[in-house]
Protein backbone atom coordinates (compact mmCIF):
# COMPACT_ATOMS: atom_id res chain seq x y z
CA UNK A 1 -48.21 78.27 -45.73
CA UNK A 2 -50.69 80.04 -48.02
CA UNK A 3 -49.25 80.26 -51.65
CA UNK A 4 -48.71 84.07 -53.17
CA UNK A 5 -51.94 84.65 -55.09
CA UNK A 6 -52.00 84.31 -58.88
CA UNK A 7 -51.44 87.43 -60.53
CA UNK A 8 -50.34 88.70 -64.22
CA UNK A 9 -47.53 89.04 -65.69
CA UNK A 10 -47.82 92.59 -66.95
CA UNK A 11 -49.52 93.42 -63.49
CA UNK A 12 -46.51 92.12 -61.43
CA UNK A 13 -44.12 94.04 -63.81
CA UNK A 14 -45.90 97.64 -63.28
CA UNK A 15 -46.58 96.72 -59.32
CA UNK A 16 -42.51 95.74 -59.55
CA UNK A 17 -41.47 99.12 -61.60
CA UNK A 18 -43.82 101.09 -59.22
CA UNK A 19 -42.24 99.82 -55.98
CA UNK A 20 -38.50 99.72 -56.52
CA UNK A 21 -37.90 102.88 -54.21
CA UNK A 22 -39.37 101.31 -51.21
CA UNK A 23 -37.76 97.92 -52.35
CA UNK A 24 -34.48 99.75 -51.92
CA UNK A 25 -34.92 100.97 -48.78
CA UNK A 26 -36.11 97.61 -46.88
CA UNK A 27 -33.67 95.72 -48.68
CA UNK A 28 -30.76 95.98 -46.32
CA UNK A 29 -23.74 67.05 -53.62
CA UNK A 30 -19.49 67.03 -52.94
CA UNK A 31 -18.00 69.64 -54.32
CA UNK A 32 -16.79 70.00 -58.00
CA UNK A 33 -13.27 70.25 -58.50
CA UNK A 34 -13.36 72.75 -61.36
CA UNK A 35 -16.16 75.32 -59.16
CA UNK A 36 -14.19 75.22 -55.67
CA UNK A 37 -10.51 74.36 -55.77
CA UNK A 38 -8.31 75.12 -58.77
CA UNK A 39 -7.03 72.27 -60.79
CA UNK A 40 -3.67 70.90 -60.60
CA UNK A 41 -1.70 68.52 -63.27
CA UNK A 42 -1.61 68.12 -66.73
CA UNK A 43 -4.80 67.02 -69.16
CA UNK A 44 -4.30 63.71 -70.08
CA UNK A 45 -2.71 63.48 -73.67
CA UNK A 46 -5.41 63.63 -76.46
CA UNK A 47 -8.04 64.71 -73.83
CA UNK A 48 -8.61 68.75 -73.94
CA UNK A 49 -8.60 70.78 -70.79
CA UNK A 50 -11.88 70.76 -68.55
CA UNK A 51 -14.33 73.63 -69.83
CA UNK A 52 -13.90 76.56 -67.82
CA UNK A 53 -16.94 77.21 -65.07
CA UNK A 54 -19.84 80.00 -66.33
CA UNK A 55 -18.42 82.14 -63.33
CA UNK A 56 -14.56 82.20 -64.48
CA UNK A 57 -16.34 82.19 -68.62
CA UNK A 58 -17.96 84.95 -68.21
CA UNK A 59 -15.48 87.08 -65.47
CA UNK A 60 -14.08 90.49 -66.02
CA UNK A 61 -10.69 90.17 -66.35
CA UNK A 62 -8.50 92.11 -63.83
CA UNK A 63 -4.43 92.32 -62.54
CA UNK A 64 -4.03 89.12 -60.28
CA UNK A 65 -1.13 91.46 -59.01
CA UNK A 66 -3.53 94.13 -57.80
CA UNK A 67 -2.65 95.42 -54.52
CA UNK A 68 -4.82 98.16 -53.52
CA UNK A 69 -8.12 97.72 -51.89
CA UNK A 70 -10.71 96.43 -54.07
CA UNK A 71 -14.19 97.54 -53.92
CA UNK A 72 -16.86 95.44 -56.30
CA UNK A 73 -20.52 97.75 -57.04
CA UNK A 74 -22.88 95.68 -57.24
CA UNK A 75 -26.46 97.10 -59.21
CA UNK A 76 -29.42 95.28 -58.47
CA UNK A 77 -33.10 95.14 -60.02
CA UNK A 78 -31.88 96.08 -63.21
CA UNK A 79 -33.70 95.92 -66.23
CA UNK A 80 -37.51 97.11 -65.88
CA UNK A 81 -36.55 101.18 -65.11
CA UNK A 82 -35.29 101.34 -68.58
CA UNK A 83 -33.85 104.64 -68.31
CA UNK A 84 -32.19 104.51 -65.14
CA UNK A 85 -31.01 101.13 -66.68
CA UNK A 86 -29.10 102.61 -69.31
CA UNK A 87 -27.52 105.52 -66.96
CA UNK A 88 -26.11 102.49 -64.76
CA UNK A 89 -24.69 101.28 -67.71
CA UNK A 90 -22.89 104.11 -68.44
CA UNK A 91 -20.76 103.99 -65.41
CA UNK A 92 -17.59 104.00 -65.25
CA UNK A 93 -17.01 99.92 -65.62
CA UNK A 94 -16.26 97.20 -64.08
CA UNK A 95 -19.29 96.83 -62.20
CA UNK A 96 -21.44 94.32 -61.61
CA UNK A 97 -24.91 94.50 -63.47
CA UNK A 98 -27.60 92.61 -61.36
CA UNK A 99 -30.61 91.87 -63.83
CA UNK A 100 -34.14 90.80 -63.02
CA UNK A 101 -34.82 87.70 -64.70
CA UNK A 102 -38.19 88.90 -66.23
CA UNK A 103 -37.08 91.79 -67.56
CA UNK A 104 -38.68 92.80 -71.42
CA UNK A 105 -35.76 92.48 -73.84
CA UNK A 106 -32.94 91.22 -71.47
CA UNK A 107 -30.93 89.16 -73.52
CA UNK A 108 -30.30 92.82 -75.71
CA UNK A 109 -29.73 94.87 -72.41
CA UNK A 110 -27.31 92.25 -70.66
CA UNK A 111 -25.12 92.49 -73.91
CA UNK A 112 -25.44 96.13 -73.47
CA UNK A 113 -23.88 96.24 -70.11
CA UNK A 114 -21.53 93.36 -70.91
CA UNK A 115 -20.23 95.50 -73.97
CA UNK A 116 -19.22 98.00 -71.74
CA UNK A 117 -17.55 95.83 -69.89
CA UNK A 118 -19.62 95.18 -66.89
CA UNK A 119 -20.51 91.99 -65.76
CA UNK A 120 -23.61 90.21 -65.68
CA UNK A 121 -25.80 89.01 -62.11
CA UNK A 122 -29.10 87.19 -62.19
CA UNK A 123 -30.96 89.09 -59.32
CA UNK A 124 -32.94 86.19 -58.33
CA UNK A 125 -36.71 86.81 -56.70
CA UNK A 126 -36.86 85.25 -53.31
CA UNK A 127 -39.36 85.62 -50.86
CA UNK A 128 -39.28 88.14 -47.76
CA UNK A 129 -41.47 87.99 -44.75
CA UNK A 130 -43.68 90.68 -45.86
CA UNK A 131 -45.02 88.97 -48.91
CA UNK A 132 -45.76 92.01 -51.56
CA UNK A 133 -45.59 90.34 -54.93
CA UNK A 134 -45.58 93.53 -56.61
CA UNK A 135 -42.82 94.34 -54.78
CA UNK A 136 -41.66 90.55 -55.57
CA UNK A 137 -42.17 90.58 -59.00
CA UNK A 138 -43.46 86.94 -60.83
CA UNK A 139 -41.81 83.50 -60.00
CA UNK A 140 -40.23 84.07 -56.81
CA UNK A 141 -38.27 81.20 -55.07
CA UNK A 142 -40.83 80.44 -52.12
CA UNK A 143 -40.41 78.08 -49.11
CA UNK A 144 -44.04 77.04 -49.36
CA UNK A 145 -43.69 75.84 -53.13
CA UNK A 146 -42.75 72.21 -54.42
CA UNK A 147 -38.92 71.83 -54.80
CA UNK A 148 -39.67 70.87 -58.18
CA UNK A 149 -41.61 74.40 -58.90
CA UNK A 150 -38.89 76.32 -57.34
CA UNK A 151 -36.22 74.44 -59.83
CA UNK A 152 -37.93 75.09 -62.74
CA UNK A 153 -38.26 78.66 -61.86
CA UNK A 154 -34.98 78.93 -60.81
CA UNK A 155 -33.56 77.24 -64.35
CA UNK A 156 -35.89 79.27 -66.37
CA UNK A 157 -34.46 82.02 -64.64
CA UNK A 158 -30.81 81.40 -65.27
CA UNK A 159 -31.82 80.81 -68.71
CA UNK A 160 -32.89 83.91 -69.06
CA UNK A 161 -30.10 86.08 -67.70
CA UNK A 162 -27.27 85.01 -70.48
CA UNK A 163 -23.24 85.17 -69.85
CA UNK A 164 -23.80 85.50 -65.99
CA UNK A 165 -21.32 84.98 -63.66
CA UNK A 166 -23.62 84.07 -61.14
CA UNK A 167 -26.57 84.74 -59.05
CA UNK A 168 -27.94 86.91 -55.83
CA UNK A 169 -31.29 87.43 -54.25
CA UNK A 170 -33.67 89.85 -54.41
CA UNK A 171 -35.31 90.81 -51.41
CA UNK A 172 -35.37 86.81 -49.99
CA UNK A 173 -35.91 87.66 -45.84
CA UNK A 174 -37.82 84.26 -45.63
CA UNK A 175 -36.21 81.98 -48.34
CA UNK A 176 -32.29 82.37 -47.79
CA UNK A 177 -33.38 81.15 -44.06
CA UNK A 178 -34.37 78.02 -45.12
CA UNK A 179 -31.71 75.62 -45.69
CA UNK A 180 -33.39 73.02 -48.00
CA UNK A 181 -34.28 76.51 -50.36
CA UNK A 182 -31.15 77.66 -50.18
CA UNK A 183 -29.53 73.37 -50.58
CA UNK A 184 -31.42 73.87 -53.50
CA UNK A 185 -29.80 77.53 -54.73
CA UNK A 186 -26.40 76.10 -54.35
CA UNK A 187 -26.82 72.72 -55.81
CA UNK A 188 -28.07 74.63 -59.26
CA UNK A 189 -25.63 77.38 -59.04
CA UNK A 190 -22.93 74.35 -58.55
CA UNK A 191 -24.41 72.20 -61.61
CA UNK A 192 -24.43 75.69 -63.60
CA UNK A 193 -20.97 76.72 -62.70
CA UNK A 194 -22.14 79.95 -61.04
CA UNK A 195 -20.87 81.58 -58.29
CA UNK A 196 -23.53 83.07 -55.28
CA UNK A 197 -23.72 86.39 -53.98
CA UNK A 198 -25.89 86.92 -50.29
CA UNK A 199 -27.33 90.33 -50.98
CA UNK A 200 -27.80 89.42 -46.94
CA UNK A 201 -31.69 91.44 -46.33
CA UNK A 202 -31.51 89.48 -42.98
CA UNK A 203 -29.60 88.21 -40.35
CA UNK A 204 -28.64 85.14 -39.86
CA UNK A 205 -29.12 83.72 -43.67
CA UNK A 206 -28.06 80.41 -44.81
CA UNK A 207 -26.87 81.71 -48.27
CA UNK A 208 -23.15 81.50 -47.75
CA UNK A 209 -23.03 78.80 -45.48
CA UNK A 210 -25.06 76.14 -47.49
CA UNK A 211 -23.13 77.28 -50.95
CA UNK A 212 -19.71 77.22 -48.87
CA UNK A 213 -20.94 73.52 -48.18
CA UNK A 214 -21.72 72.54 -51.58
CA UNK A 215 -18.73 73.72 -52.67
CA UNK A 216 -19.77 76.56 -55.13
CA UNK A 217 -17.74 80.20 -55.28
CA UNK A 218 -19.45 82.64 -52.75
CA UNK A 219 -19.47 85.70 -50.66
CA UNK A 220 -21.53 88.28 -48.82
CA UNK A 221 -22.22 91.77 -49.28
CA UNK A 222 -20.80 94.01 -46.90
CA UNK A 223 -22.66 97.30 -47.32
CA UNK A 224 -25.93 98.27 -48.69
CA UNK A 225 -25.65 102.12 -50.20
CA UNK A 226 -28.70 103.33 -50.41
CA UNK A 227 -31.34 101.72 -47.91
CA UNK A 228 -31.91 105.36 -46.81
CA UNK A 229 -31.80 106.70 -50.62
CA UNK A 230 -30.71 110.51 -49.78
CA UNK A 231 -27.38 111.70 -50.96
CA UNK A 232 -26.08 112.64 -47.90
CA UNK A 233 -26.79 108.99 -46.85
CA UNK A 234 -25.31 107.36 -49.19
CA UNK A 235 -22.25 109.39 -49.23
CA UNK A 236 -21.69 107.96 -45.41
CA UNK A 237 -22.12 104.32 -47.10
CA UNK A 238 -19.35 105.08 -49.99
CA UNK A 239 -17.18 105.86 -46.74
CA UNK A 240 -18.19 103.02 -44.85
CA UNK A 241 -17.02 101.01 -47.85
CA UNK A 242 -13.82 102.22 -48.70
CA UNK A 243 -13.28 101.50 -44.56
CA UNK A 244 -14.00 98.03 -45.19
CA UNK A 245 -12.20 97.30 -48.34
CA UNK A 246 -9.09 99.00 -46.38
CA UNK A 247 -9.88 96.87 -43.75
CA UNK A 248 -10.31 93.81 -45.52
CA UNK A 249 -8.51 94.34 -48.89
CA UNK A 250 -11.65 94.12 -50.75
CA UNK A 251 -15.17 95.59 -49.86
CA UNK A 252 -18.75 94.33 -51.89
CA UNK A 253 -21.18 96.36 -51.84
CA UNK A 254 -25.24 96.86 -53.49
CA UNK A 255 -27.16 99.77 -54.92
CA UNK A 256 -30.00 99.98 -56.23
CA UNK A 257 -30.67 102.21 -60.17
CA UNK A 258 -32.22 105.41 -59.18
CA UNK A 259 -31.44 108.58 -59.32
CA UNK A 260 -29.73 109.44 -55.89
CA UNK A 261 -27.51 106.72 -56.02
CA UNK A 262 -26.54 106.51 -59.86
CA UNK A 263 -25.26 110.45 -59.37
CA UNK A 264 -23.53 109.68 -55.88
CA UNK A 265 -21.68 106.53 -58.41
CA UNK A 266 -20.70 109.32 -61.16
CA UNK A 267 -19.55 111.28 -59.10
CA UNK A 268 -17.54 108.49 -56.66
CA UNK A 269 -16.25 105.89 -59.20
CA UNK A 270 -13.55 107.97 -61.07
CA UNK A 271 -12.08 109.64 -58.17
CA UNK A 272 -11.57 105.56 -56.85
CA UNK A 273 -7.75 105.11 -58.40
CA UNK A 274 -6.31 108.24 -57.46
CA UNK A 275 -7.61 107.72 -53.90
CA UNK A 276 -5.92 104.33 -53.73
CA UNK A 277 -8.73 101.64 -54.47
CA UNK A 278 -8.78 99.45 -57.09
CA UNK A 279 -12.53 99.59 -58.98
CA UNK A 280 -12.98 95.25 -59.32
CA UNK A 281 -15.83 92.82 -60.46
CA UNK A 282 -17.21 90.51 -58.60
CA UNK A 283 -16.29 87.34 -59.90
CA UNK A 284 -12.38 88.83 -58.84
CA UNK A 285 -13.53 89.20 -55.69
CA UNK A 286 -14.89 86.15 -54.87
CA UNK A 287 -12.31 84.75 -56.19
CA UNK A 288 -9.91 86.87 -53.50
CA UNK A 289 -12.11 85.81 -50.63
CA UNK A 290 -12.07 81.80 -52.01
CA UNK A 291 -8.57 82.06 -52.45
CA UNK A 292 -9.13 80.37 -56.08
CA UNK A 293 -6.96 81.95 -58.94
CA UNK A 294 -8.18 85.16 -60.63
CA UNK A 295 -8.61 85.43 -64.71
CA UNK A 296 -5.58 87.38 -65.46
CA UNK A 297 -6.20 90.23 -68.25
């Protein structure tokens, strides 16, 4: 396969900002004891305990005695809009803040988000079928790159994306097909203690499978919000997930930071207690669907 063409930074970034609408709408090794299982026994005596994985570290804390249904918001391609950035940070939290990992002045926006106690995504470029890298943005993960070029972009990545629980994919039709891209996903999110979130664009993805396999904390999302981005639209979504989080006790779901969607979330969020549902983070919720223990608050 034909390699994406070179392009500039600063290009990519306005093609990126420029695109995001559309990008909303088509988006639709054993394992480690301390990332998949939780640990049993004592430390040794003069040892201390094992370090705590990046996606328990860095968790929201929540009531492991929650009952209600739980619904985890998921934000993606945060970080470039820089307006519409800091209205999704104003949310009601805790939400999950999904942050593009070339982002201008991340490492200050992340903390923003975090200190309004959100949590923190890297929203991972990975290539679709229809290969716009404006729409892209720089450094995908690409199935017709060395592994070695895809590892250093995903590590330079998850460098810079600070405190995150864990990782999903943007866009990522083509790559979360391929199983030695996705091997590759999971064995870094594994070594990095992350957890992986499927932001599922297409059917039949290997995301959740191949991180199941490896061992490393994952789930799927179960409703996009806003692929058509109208508010009548997404209303019909915000239903559809409250169904499945009664359904299923907890429901994950991804929007996208523009306009029609951040006032549909003001408006929804606070009304989510007295209707019965329990607002939740992510890392809680994969946790639930793992069945691994839940950092208590």
């Amino acid at each position: 396969m034909k390699a994406a063409p070179s392009l500039g930074r600063r290009a990519l970034l306005a093609g990126l900002a420029a695109s995001l609408p559309a990008t909303a709408r088509a988006a639709a090794g054993a394992p480690l004891p301390e990332m998949g299982r939780p640990e049993t026994g004592m430390p040794e005596m003069g040892r201390p305990p094992p370090a705590l994985p990046a996606w328990r570290r860095h968790a929201v804390a929540v009531d492991p005695g929650e009952t209600r249904p739980r619904i985890a918001i998921v934000i993606d391609d945060l970080g470039v809009m820089r307006a519409n950035t800091a209205r999704a940070l104003r949310l009601p939290p805790p939400l999950t803040l999904a942050w593009f990992p070339f982002a201008p002045d991340l490492a200050r926006q992340a903390a923003a988000g975090r200190d309004r106690g959100h949590e923190t995504l890297l929203h991972m470029p990975m290539q679709a079928r229809i290969d716009d890298p404006y729409a892209l943005g720089p450094d995908p993960l690409r199935v017709d790159l060395p592994r070695a070029v895809n590892l250093a972009r995903l590590q330079e990545a998850i460098a810079a994306v600070p405190h995150s629980v864990g990782l999903n994919n943007h866009m990522g039709s083509l790559a979360t097909r391929s199983i030695p891209l996705m091997n590759l996903v999971a064995r870094q999110a594994r070594g990095a203690g992350m957890l992986f979130l499927d932001s599922v664009t297409v059917a039949h993805s290997e995301g959740v499978l191949r991180a199941e396999a490896l061992g490393v904390p994952t789930a799927a999302r179960d409703v996009f919000l806003d692929n058509v981005p109208h508010p009548a639209a997404i209303a019909c979504q915000l239903a559809i997930t409250e169904r499945v989080a009664r359904r299923q006790g907890y429901a994950i779901a991804i929007g996208h930071p523009h306009p029609a969607m951040l006032a549909a979330l003001e408006a929804w969020l606070p009304t989510l207690p007295a209707r019965g549902f329990a607002p939740w983070p992510l890392a809680a919720t994969v946790a639930l669907r793992n069945h691994l223990p839940i950092l208590a608050g």
